[in-house]
Protein backbone atom coordinates (compact mmCIF):
# COMPACT_ATOMS: atom_id res chain seq x y z
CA UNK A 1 0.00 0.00 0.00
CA UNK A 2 1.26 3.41 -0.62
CA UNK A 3 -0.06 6.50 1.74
CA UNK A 4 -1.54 9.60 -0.13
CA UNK A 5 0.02 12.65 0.99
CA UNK A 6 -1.94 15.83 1.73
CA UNK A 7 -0.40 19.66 2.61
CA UNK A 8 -2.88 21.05 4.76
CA UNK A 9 -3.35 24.40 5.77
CA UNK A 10 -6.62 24.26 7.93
CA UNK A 11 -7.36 20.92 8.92
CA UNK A 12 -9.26 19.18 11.72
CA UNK A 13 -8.00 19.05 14.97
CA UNK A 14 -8.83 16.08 15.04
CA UNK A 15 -6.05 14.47 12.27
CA UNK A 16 -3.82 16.63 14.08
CA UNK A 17 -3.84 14.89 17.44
CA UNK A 18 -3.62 11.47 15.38
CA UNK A 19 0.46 12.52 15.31
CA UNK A 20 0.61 14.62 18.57
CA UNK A 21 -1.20 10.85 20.52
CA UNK A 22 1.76 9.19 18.49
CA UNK A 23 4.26 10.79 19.57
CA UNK A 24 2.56 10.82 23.53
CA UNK A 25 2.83 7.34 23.04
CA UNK A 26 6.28 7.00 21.48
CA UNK A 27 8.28 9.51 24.16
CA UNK A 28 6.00 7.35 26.68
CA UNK A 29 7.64 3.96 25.56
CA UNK A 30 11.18 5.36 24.75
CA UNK A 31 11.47 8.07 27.57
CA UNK A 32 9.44 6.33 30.05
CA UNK A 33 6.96 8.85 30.28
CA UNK A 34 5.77 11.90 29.02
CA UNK A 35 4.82 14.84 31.07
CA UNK A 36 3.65 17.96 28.58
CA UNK A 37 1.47 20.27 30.50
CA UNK A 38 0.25 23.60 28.78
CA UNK A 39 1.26 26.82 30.11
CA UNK A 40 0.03 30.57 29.92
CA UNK A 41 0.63 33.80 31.91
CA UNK A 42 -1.65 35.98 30.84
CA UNK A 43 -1.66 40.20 30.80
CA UNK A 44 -5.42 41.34 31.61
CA UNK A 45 -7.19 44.59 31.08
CA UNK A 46 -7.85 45.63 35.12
CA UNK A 47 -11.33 47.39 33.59
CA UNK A 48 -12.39 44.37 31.45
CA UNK A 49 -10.51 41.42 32.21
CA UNK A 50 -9.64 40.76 29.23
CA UNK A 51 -6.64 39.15 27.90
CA UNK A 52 -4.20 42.15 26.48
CA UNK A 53 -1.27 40.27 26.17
CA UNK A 54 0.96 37.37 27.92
CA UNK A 55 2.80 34.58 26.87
CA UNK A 56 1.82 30.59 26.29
CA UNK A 57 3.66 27.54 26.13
CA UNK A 58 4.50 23.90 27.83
CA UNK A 59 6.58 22.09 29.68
CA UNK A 60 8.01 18.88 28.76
CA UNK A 61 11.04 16.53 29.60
CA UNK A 62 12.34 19.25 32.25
CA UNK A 63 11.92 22.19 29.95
CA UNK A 64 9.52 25.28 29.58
CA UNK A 65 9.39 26.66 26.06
CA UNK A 66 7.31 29.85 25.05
CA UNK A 67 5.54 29.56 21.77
CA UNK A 68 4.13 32.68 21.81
CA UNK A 69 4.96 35.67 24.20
CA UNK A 70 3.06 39.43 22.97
CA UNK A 71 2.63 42.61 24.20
CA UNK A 72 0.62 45.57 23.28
CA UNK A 73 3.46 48.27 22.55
CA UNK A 74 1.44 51.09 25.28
CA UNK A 75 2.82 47.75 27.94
CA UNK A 76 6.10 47.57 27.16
CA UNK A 77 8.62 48.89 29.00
CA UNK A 78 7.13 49.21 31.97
CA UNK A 79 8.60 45.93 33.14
CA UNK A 80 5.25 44.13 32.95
CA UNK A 81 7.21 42.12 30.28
CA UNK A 82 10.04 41.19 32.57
CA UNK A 83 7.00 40.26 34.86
CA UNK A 84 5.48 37.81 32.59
CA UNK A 85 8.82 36.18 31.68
CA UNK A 86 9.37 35.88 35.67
CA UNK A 87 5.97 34.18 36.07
CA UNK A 88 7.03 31.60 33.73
CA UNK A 89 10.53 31.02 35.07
CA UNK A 90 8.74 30.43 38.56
CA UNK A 91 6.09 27.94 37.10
CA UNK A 92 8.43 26.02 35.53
CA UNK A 93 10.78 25.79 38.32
CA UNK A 94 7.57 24.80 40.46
CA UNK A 95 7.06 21.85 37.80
CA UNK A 96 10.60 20.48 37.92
CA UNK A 97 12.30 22.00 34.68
CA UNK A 98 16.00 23.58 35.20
CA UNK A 99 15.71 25.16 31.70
CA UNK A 100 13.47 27.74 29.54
CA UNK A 101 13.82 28.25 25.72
CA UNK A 102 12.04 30.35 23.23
CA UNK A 103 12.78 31.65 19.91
CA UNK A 104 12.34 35.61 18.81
CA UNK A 105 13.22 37.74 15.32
CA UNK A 106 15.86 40.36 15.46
CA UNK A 107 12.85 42.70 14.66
CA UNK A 108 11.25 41.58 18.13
CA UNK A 109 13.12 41.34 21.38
CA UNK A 110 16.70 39.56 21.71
CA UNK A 111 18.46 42.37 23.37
CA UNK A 112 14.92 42.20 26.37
CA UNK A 113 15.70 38.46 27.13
CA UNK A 114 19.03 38.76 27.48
CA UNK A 115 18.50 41.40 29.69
CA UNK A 116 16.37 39.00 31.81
CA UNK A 117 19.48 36.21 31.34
CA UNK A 118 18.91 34.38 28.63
CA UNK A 119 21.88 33.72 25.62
CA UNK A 120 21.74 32.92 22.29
CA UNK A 121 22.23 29.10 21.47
CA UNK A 122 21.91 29.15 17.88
CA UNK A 123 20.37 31.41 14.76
CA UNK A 124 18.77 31.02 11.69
CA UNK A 125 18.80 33.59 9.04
CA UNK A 126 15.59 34.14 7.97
CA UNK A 127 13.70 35.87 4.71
CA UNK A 128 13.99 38.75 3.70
CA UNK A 129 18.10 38.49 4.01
CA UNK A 130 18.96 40.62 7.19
CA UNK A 131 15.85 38.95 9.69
CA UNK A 132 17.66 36.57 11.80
CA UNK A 133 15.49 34.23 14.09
CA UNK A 134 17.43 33.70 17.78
CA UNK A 135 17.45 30.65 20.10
CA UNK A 136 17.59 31.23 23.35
CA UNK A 137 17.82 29.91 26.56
CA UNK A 138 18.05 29.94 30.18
CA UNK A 139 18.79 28.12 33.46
CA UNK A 140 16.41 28.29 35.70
C-alpha cells in the first residue's frame, strides 16, 4: 500500500492529534513517560478582564518553552514584560524543569531576554536576508 500525501493548511483538529497521541505514546515507551502540561501567563485589562497580552507555552522533559509571548506596545517597558517572563521562570521551576527556551526575530526582542538572562544558542537567518530568528535559553 502506498499513503496519499496531503499539505494542509486548515485541517481538523482532530487528524492533528492522530500525530501529537503518536508521539505521547512513542516519548511514553522510549522516555518512560511523558509529562507535557500547557502553560500561559496571561496580561489582563484591570477594567475588562480581558486578555491584552501574555505569553503561552509547555513544559516537557524538564523544559519550559514559550511559543508565543506578545505585548501591546502602550505595555512595554514598563517591566510588565520582565514580569510575565518571571511568572514563567517560577512555574516552571515549580514543575521540575531547570531550563526555559524560546525563539524571537531580530525585529522583536533579543536584546529584552538577554536582559532577563537568557543567551543565544543558535540562529537562523531568515527571509527577507537581514531577519535573523534567535534561540535562546536559560537556566532556571
Amino acid at each position: 500500500m502506498i499513503p496519499n500525501f496531503t499539505v494542509a493548511e486548515d485541517f481538523d483538529p482532530a487528524d492533528a492529534e492522530v500525530v501529537s497521541d503518536g508521539l505521547r505514546a512513542y516519548y511514553s515507551d522510549r522516555a518512560g513517560y511523558y509529562d507535557f502540561r500547557p502553560l500561559a501567563v496571561f496580561v489582563r485589562d484591570p477594567q475588562t478582564g480581558k486578555v491584552v497580552g501574555g505569553l503561552h507555552g509547555r513544559s516537557e522533559f524538564g523544559l519550559v518553552y514559550v511559543a508565543w509571548f506578545f505585548l501591546p506596545e502602550n505595555l512595554r517597558g514598563a517591566r510588565i514584560g520582565s514580569r510575565v517572563l518571571a511568572m514563567a521562570e517560577e512555574e516552571g521551576r515549580r514543575r521540575g524543569c531547570t531550563r526555559i527556551a524560546l525563539t524571537t526575530l531580530s525585529i522583536e526582542a533579543p536584546g529584552f531576554y538577554q536582559k532577563q538572562g537568557y543567551t543565544v544558542v543558535a540562529t537562523i537567518d531568515c527571509e527577507p536576508p537581514g531577519l535573523t530568528r534567535y534561540y535562546m535559553m536559560k537556566n532556571l
